[in-house]
PDB file of N, CA and C in Angstrom:
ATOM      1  N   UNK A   1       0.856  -1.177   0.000  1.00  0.00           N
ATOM      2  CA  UNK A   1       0.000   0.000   0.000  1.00  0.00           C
ATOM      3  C   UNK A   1       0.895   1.231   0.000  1.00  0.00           C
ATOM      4  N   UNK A   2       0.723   1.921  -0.949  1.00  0.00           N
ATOM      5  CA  UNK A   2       1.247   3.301  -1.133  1.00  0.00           C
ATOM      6  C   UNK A   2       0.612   4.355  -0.163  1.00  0.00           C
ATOM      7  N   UNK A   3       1.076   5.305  -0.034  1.00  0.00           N
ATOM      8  CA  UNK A   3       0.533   6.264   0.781  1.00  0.00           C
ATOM      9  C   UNK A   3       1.224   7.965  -0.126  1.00  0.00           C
ATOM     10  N   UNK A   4       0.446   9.065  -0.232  1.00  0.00           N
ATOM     11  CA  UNK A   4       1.360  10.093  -0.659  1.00  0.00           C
ATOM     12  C   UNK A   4       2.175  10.803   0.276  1.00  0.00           C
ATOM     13  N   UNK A   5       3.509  11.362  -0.423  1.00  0.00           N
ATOM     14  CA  UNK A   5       3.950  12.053   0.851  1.00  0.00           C
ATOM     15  C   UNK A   5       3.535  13.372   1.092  1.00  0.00           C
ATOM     16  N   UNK A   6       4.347  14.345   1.626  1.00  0.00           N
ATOM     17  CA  UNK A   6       3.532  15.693   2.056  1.00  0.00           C
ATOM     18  C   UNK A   6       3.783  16.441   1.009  1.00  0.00           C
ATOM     19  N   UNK A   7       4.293  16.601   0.262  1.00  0.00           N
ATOM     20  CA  UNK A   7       4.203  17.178  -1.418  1.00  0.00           C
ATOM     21  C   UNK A   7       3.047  16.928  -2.043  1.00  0.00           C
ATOM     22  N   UNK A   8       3.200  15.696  -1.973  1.00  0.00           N
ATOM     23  CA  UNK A   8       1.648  15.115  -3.700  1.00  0.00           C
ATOM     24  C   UNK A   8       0.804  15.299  -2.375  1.00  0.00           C
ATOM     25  N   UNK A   9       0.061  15.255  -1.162  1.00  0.00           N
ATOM     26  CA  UNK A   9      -0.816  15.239  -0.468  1.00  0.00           C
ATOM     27  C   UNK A   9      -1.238  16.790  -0.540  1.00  0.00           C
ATOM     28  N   UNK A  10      -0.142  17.740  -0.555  1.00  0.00           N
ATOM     29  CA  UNK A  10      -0.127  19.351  -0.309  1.00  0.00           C
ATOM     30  C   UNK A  10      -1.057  19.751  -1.894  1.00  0.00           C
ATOM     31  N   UNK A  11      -0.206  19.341  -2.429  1.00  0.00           N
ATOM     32  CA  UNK A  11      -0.729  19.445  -4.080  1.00  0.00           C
ATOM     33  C   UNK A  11      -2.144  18.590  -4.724  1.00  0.00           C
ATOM     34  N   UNK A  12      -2.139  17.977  -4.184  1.00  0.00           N
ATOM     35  CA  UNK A  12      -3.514  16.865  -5.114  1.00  0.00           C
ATOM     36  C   UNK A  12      -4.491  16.869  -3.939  1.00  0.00           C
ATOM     37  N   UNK A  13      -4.896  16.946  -2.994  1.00  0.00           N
ATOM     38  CA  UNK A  13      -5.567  16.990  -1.747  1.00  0.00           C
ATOM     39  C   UNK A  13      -5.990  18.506  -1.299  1.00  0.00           C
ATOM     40  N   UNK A  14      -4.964  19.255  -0.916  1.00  0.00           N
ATOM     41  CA  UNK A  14      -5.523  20.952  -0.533  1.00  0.00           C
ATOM     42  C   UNK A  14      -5.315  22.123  -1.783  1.00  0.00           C
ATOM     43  N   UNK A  15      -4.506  21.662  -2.629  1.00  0.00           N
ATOM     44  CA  UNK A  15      -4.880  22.956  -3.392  1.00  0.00           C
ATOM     45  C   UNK A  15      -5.693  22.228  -4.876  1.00  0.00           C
ATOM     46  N   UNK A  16      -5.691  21.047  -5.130  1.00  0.00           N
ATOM     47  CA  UNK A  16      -6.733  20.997  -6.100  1.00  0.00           C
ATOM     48  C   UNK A  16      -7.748  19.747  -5.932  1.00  0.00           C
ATOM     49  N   UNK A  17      -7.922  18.731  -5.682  1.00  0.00           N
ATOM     50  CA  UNK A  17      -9.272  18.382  -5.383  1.00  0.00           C
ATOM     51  C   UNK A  17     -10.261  18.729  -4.409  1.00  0.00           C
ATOM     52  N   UNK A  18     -10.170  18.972  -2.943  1.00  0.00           N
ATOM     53  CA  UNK A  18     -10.639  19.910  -2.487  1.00  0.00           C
ATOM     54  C   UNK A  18     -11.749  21.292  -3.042  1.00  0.00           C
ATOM     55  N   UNK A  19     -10.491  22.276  -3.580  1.00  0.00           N
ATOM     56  CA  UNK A  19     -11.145  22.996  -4.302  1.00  0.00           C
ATOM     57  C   UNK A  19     -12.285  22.666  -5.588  1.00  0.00           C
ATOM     58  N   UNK A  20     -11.058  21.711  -6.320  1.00  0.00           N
ATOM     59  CA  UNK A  20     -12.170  21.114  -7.374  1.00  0.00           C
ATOM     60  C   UNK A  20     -13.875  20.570  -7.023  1.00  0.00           C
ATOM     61  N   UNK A  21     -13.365  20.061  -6.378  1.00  0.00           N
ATOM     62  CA  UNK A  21     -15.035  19.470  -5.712  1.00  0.00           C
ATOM     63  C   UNK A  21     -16.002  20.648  -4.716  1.00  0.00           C
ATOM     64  N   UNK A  22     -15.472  21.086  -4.352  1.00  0.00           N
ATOM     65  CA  UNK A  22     -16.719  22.723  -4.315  1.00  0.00           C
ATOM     66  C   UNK A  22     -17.150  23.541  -5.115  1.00  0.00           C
ATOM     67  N   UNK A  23     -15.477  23.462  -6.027  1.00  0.00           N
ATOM     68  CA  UNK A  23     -16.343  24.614  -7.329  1.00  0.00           C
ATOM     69  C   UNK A  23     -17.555  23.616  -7.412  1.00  0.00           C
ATOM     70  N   UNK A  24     -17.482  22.620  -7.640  1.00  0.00           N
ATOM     71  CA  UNK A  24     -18.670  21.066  -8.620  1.00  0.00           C
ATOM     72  C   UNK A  24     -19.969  21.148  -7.210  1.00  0.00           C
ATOM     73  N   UNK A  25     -20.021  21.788  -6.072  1.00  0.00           N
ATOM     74  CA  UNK A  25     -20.892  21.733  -5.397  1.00  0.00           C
ATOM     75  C   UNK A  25     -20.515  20.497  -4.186  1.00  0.00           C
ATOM     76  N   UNK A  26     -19.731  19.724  -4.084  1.00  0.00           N
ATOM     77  CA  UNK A  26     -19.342  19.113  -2.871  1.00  0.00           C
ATOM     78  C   UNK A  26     -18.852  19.647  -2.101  1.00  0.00           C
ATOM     79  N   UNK A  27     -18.944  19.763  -0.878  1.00  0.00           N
ATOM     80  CA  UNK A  27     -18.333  20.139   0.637  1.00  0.00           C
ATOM     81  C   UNK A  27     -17.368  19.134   0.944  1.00  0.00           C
ATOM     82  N   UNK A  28     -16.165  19.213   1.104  1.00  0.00           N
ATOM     83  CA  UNK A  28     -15.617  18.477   1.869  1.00  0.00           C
ATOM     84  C   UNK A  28     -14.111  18.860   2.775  1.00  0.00           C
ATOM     85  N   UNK A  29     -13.408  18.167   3.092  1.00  0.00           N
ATOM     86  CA  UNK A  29     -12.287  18.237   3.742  1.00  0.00           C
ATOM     87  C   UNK A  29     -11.286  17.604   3.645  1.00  0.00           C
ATOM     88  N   UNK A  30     -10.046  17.683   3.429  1.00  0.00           N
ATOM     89  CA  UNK A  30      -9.375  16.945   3.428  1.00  0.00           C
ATOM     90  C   UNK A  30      -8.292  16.711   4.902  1.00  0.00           C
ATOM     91  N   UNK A  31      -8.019  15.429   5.191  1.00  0.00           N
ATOM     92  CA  UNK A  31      -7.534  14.661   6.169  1.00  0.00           C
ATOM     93  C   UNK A  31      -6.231  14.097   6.143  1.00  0.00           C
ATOM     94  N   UNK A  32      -5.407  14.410   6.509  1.00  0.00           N
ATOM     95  CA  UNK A  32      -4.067  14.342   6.454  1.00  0.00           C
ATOM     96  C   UNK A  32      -3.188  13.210   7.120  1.00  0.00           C
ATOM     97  N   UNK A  33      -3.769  13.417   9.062  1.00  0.00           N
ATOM     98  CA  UNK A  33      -2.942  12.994   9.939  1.00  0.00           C
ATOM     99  C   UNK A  33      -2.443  11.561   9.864  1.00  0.00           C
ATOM    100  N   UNK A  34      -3.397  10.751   9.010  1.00  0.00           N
ATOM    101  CA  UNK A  34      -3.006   9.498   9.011  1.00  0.00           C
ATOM    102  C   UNK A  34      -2.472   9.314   7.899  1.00  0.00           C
ATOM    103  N   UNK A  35      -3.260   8.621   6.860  1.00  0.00           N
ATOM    104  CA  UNK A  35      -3.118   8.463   5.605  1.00  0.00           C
ATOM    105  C   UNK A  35      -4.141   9.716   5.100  1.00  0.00           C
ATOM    106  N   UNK A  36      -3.481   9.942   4.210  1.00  0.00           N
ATOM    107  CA  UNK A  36      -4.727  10.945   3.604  1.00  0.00           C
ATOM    108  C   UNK A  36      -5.793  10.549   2.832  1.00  0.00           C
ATOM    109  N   UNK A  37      -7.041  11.601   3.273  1.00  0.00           N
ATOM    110  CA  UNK A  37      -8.297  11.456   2.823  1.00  0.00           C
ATOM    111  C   UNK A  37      -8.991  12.633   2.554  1.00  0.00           C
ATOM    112  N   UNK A  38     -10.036  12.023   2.077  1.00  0.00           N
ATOM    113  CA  UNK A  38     -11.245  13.424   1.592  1.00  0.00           C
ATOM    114  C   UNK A  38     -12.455  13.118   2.107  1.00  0.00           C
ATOM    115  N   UNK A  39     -12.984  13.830   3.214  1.00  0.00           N
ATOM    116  CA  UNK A  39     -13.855  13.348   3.624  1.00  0.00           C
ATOM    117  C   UNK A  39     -15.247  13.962   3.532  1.00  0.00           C
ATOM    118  N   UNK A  40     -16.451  13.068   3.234  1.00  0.00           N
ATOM    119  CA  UNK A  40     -17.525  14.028   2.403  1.00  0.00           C
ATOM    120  C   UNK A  40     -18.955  13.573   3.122  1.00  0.00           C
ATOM    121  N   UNK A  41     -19.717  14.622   3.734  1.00  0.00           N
ATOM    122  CA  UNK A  41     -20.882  14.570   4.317  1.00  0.00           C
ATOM    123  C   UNK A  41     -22.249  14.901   3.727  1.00  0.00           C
ATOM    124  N   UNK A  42     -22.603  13.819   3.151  1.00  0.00           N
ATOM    125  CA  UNK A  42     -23.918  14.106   2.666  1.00  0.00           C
ATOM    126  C   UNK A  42     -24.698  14.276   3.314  1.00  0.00           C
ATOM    127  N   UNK A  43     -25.944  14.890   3.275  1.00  0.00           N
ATOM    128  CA  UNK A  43     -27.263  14.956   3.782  1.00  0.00           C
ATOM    129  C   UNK A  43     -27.643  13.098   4.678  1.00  0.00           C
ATOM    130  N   UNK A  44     -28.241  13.142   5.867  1.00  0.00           N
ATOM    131  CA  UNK A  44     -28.863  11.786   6.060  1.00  0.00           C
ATOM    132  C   UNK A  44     -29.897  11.677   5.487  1.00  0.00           C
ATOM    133  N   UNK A  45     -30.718  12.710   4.267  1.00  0.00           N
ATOM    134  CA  UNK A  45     -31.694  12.076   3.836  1.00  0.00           C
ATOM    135  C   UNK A  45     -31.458  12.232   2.245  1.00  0.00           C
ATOM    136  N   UNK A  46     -30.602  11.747   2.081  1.00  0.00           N
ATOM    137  CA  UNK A  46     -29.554  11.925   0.619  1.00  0.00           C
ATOM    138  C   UNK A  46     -30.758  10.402  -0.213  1.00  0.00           C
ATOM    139  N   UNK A  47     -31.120  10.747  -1.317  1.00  0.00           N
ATOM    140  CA  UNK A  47     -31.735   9.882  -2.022  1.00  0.00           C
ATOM    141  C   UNK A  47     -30.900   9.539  -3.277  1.00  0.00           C
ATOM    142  N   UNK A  48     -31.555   8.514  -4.162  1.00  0.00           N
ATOM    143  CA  UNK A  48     -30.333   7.727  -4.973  1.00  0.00           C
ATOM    144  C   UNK A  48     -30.264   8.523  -6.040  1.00  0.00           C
ATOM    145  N   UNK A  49     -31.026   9.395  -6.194  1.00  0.00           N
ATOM    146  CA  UNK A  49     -30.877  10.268  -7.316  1.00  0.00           C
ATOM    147  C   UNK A  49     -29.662  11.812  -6.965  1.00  0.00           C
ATOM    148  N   UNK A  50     -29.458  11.659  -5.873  1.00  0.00           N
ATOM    149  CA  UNK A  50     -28.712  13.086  -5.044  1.00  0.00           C
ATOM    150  C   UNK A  50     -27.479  12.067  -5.095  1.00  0.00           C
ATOM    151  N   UNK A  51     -27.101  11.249  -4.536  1.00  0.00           N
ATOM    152  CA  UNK A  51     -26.192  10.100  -4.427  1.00  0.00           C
ATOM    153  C   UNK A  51     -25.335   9.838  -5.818  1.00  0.00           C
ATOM    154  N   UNK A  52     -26.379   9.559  -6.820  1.00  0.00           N
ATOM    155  CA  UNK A  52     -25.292   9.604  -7.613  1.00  0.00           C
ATOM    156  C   UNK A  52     -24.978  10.723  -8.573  1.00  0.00           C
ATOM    157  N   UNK A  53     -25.505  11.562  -8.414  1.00  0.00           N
ATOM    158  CA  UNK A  53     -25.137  12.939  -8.668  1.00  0.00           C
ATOM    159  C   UNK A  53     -24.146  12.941  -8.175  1.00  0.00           C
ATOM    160  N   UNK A  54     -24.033  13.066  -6.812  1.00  0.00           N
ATOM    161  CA  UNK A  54     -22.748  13.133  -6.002  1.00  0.00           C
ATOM    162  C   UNK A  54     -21.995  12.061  -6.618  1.00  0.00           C
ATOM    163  N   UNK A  55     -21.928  10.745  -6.676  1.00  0.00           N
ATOM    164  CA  UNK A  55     -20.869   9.993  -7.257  1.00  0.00           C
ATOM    165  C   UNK A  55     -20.121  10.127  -8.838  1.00  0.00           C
ATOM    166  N   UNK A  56     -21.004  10.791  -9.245  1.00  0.00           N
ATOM    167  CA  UNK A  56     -20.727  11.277 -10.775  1.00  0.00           C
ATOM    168  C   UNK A  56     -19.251  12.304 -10.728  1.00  0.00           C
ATOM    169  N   UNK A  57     -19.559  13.622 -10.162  1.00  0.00           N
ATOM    170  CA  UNK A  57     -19.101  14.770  -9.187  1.00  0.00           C
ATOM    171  C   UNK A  57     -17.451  13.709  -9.199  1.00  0.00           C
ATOM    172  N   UNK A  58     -17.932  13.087  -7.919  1.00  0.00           N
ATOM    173  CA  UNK A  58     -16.253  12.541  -7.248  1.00  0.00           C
ATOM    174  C   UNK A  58     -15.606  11.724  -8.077  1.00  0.00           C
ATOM    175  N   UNK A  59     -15.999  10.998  -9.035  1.00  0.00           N
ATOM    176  CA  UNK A  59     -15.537  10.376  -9.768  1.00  0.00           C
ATOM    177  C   UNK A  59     -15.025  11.258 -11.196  1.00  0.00           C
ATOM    178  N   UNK A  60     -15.607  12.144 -11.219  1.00  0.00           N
ATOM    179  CA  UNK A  60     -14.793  13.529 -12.493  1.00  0.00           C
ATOM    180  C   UNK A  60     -13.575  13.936 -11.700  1.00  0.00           C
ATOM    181  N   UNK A  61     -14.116  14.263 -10.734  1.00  0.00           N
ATOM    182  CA  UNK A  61     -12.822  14.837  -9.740  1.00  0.00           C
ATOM    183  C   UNK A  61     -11.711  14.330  -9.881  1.00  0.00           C
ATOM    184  N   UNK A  62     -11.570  13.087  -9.200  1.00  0.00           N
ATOM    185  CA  UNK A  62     -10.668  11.839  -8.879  1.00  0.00           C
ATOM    186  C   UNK A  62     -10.466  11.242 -10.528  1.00  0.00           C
ATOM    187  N   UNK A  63     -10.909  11.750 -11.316  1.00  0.00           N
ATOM    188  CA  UNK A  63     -10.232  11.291 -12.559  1.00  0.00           C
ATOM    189  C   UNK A  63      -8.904  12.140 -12.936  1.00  0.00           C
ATOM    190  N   UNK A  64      -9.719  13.498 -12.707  1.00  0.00           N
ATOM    191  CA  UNK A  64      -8.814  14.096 -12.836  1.00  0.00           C
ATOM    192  C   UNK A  64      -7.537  14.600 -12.243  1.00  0.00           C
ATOM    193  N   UNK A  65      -8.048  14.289 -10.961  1.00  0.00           N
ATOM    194  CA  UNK A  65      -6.733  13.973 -10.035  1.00  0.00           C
ATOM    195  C   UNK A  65      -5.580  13.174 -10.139  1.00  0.00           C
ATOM    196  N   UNK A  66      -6.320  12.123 -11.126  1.00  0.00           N
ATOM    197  CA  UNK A  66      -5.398  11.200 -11.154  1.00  0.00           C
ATOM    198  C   UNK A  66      -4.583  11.423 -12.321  1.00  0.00           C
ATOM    199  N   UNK A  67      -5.198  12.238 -13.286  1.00  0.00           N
ATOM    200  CA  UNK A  67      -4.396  12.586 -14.630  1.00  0.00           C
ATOM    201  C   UNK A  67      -3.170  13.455 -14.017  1.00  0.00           C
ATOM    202  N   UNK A  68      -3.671  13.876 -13.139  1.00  0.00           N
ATOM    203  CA  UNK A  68      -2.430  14.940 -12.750  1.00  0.00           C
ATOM    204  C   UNK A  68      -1.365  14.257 -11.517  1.00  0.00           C
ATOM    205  N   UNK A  69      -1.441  13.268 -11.140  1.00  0.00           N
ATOM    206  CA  UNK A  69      -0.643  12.800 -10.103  1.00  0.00           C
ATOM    207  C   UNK A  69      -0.153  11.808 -11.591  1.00  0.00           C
ATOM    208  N   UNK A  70      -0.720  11.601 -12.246  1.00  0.00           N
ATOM    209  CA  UNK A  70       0.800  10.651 -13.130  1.00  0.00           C
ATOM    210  C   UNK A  70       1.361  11.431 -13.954  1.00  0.00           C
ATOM    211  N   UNK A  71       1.464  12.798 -13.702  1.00  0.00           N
ATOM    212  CA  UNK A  71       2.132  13.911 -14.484  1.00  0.00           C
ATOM    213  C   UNK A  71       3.365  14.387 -14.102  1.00  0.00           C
ATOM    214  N   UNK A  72       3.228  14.145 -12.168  1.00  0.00           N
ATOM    215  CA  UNK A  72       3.954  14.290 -11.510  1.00  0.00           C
ATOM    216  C   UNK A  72       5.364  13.969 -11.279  1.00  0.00           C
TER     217      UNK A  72
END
């Protein structure tokens, strides 16, 4: 298991997915102390049509995240 270090975490985590995913209407945070994460709070009365809206969203994101971490 890979983990990023504090460079690609600084870069792909707080200054662009993060951001990316609010411009797109997600709230979230990113989580550092352990392994890093993005952590995202939907509504508890989130229905499957809001859901995968939202999964659509994180999955553009994280595509593109990923185009840019193998750029790196």
């Amino acid at each position: 298991k890979e983990s990023f270090n504090d460079q690609e975490s600084e870069k792909l985590l707080r200054k662009f997915l993060s951001n990316h995913l609010y411009e797109n209407g997600l709230y979230c945070r990113s989580d550092d102390r352990g392994d890093p994460v993005v952590q995202l709070a939907p509504p508890l009365t989130i229905g499957q049509t809001e859901f995968d809206e939202l999964e659509q969203k994180l999955r553009h994101s994280l595509s593109i995240a990923g185009e840019m971490f193998e750029l790196m």
